[in-house]
PDB file of N, CA and C in Angstrom:
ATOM      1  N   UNK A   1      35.237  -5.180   0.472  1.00  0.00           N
ATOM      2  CA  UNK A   1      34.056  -4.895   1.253  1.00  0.00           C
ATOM      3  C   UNK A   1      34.473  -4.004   2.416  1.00  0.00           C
ATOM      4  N   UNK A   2      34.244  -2.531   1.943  1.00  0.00           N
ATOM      5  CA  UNK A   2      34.692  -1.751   3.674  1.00  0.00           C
ATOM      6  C   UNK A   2      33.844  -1.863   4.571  1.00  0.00           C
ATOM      7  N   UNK A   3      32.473  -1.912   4.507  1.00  0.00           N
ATOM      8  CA  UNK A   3      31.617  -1.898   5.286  1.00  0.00           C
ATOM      9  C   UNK A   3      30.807  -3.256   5.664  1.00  0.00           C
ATOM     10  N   UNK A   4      30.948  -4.068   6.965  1.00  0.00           N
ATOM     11  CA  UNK A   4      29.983  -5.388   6.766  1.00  0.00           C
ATOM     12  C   UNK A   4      29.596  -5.521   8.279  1.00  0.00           C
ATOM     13  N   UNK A   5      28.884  -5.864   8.842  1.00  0.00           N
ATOM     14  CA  UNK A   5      28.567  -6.335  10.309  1.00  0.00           C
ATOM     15  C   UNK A   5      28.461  -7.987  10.451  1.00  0.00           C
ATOM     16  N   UNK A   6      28.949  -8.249  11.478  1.00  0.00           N
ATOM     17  CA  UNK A   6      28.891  -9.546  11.880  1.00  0.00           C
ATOM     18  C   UNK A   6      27.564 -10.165  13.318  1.00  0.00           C
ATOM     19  N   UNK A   7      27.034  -8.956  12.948  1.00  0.00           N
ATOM     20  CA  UNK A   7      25.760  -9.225  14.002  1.00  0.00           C
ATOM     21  C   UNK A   7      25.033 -10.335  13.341  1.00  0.00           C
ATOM     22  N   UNK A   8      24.512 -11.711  14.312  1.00  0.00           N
ATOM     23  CA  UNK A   8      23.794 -12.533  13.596  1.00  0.00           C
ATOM     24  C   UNK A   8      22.700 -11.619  13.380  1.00  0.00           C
ATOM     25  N   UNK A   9      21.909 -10.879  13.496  1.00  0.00           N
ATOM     26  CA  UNK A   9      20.545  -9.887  12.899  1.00  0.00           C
ATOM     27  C   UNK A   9      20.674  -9.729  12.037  1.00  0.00           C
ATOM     28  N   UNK A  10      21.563  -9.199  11.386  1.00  0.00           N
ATOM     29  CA  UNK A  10      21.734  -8.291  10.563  1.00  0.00           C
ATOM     30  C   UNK A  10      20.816  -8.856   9.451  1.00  0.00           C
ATOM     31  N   UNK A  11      20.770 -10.652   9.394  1.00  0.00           N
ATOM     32  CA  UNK A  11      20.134 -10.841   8.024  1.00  0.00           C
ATOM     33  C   UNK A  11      18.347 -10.530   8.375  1.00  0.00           C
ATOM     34  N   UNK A  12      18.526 -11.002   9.984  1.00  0.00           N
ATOM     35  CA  UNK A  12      16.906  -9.892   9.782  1.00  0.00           C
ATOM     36  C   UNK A  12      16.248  -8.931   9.988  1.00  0.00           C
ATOM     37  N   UNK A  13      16.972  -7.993  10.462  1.00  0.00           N
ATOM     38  CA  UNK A  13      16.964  -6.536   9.758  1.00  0.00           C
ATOM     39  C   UNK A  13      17.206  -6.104   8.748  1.00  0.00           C
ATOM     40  N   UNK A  14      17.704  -7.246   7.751  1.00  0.00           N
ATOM     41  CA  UNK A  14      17.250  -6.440   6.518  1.00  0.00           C
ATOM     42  C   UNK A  14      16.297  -7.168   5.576  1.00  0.00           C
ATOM     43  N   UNK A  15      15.699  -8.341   6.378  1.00  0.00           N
ATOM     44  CA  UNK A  15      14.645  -9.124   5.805  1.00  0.00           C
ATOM     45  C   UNK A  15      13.079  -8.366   6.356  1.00  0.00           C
ATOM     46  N   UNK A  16      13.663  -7.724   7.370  1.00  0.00           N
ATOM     47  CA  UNK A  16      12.354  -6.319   8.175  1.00  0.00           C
ATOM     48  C   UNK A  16      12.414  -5.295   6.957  1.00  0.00           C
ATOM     49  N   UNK A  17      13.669  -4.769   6.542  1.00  0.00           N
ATOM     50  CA  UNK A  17      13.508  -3.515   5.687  1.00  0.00           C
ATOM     51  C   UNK A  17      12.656  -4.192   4.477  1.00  0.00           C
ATOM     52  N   UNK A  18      12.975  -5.092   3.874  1.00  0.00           N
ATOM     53  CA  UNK A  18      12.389  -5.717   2.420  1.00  0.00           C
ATOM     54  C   UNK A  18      10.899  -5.742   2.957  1.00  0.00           C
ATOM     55  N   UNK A  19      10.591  -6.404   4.072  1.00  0.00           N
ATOM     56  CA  UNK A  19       9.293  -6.380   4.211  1.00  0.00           C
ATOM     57  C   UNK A  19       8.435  -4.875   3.816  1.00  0.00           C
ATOM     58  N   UNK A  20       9.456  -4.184   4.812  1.00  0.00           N
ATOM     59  CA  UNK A  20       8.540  -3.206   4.647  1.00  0.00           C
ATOM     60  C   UNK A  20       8.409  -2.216   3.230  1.00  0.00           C
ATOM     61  N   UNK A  21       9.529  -2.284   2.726  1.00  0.00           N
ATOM     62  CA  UNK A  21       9.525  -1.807   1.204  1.00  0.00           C
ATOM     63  C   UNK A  21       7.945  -2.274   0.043  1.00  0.00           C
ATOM     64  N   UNK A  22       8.232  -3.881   1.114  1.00  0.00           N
ATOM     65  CA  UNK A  22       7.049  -4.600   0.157  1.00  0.00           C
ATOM     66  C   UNK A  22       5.729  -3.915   0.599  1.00  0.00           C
ATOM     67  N   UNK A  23       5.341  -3.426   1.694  1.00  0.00           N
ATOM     68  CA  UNK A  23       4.051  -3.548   1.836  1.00  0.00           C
ATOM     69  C   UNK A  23       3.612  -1.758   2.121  1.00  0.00           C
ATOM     70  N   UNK A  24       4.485  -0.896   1.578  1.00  0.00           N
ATOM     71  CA  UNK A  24       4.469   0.140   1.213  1.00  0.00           C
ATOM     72  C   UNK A  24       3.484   0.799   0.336  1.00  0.00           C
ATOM     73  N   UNK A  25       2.460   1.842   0.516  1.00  0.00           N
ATOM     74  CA  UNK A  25       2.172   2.098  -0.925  1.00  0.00           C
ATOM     75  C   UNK A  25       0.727   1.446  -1.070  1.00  0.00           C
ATOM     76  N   UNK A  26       0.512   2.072  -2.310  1.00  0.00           N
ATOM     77  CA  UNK A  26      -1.108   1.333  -2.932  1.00  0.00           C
ATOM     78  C   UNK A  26      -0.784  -0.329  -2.826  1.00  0.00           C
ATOM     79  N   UNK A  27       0.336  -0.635  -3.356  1.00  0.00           N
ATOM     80  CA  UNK A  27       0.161  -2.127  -3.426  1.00  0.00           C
ATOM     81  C   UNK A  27       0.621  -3.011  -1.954  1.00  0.00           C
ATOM     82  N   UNK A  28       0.875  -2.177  -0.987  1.00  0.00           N
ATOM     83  CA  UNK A  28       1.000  -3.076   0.294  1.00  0.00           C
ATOM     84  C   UNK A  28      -0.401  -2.869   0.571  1.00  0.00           C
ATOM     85  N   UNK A  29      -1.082  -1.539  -0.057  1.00  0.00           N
ATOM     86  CA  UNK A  29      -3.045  -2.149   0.815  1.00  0.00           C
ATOM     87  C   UNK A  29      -3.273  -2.808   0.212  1.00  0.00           C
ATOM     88  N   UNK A  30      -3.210  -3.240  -1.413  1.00  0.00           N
ATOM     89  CA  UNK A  30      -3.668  -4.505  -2.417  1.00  0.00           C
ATOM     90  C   UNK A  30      -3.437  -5.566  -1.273  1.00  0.00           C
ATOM     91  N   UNK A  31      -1.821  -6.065  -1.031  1.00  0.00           N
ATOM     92  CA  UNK A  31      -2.056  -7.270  -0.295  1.00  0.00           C
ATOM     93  C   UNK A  31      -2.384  -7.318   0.340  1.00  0.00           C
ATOM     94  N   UNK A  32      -2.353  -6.398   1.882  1.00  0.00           N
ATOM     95  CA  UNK A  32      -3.098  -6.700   2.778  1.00  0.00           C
ATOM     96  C   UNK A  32      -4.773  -7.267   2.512  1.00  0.00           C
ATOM     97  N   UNK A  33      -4.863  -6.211   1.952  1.00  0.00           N
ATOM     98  CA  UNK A  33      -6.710  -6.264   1.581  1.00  0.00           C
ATOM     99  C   UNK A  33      -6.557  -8.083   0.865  1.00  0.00           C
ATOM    100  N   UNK A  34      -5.918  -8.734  -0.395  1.00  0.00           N
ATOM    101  CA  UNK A  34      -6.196  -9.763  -0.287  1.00  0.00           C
ATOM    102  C   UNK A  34      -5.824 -10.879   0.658  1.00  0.00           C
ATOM    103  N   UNK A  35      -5.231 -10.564   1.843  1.00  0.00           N
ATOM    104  CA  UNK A  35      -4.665 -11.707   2.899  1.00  0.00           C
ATOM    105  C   UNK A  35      -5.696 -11.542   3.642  1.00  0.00           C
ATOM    106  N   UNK A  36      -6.316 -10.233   3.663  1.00  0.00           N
ATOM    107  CA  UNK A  36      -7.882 -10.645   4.447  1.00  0.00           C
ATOM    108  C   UNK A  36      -8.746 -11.211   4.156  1.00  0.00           C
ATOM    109  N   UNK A  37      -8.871 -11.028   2.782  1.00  0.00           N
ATOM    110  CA  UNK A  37     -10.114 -11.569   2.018  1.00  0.00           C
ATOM    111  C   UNK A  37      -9.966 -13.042   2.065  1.00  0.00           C
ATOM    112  N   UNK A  38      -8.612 -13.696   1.537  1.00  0.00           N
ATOM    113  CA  UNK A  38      -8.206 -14.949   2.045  1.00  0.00           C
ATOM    114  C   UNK A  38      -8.486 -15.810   3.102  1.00  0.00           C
ATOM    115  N   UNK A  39      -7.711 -14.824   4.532  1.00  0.00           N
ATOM    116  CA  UNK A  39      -8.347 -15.316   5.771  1.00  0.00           C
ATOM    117  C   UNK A  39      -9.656 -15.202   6.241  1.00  0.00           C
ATOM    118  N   UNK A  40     -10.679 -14.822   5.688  1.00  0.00           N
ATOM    119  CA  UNK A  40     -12.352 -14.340   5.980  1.00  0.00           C
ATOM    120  C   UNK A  40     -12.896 -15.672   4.877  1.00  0.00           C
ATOM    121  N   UNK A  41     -12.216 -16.023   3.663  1.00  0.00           N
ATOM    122  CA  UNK A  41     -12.836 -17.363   3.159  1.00  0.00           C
ATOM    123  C   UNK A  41     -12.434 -18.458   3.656  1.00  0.00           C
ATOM    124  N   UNK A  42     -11.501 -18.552   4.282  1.00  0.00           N
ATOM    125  CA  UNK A  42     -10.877 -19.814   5.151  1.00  0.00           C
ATOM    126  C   UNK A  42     -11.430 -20.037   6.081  1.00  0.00           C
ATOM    127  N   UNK A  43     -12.049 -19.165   6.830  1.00  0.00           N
ATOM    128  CA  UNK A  43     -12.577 -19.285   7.781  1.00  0.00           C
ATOM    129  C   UNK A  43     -14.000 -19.508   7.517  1.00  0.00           C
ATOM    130  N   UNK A  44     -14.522 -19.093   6.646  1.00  0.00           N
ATOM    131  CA  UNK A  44     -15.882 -19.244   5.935  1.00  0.00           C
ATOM    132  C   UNK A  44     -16.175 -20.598   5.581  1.00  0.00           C
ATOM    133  N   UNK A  45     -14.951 -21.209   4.906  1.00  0.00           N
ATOM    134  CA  UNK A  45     -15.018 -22.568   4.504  1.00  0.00           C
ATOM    135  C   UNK A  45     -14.909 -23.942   5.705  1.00  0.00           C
ATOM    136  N   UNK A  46     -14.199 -23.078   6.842  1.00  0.00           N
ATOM    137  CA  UNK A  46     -14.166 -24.141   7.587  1.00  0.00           C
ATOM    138  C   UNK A  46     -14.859 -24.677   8.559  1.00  0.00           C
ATOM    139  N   UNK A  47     -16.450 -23.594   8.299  1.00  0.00           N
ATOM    140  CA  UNK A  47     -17.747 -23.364   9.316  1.00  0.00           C
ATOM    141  C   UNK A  47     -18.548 -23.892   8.742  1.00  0.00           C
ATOM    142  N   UNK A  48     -18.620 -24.644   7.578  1.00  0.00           N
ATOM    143  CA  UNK A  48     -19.361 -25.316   6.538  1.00  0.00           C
ATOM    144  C   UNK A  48     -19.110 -26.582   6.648  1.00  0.00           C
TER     145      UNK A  48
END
């Protein structure tokens, strides 16, 4: 291994990069758009 860092971050900076890989793109608006739709029925359900 030539290259490694011992910064405790490091594991989340690269748990930031994955994020953002994930929510990249047509399919990061897919999820977003369903985590809203999600949170707008949760909230719908809990006014009932």
């Amino acid at each position: 291994m030539l290259h490694a860092s011992t910064s405790p971050f490091y594991p989340l900076f690269a748990a930031l990069d994955v994020n953002a890989k994930i929510h990249e793109g047509e399919s990061g608006r897919r999820l977003w758009a369903e985590c809203v739709a999600l949170g707008i029925e949760a909230r719908q359900s809990d006014h009932r």
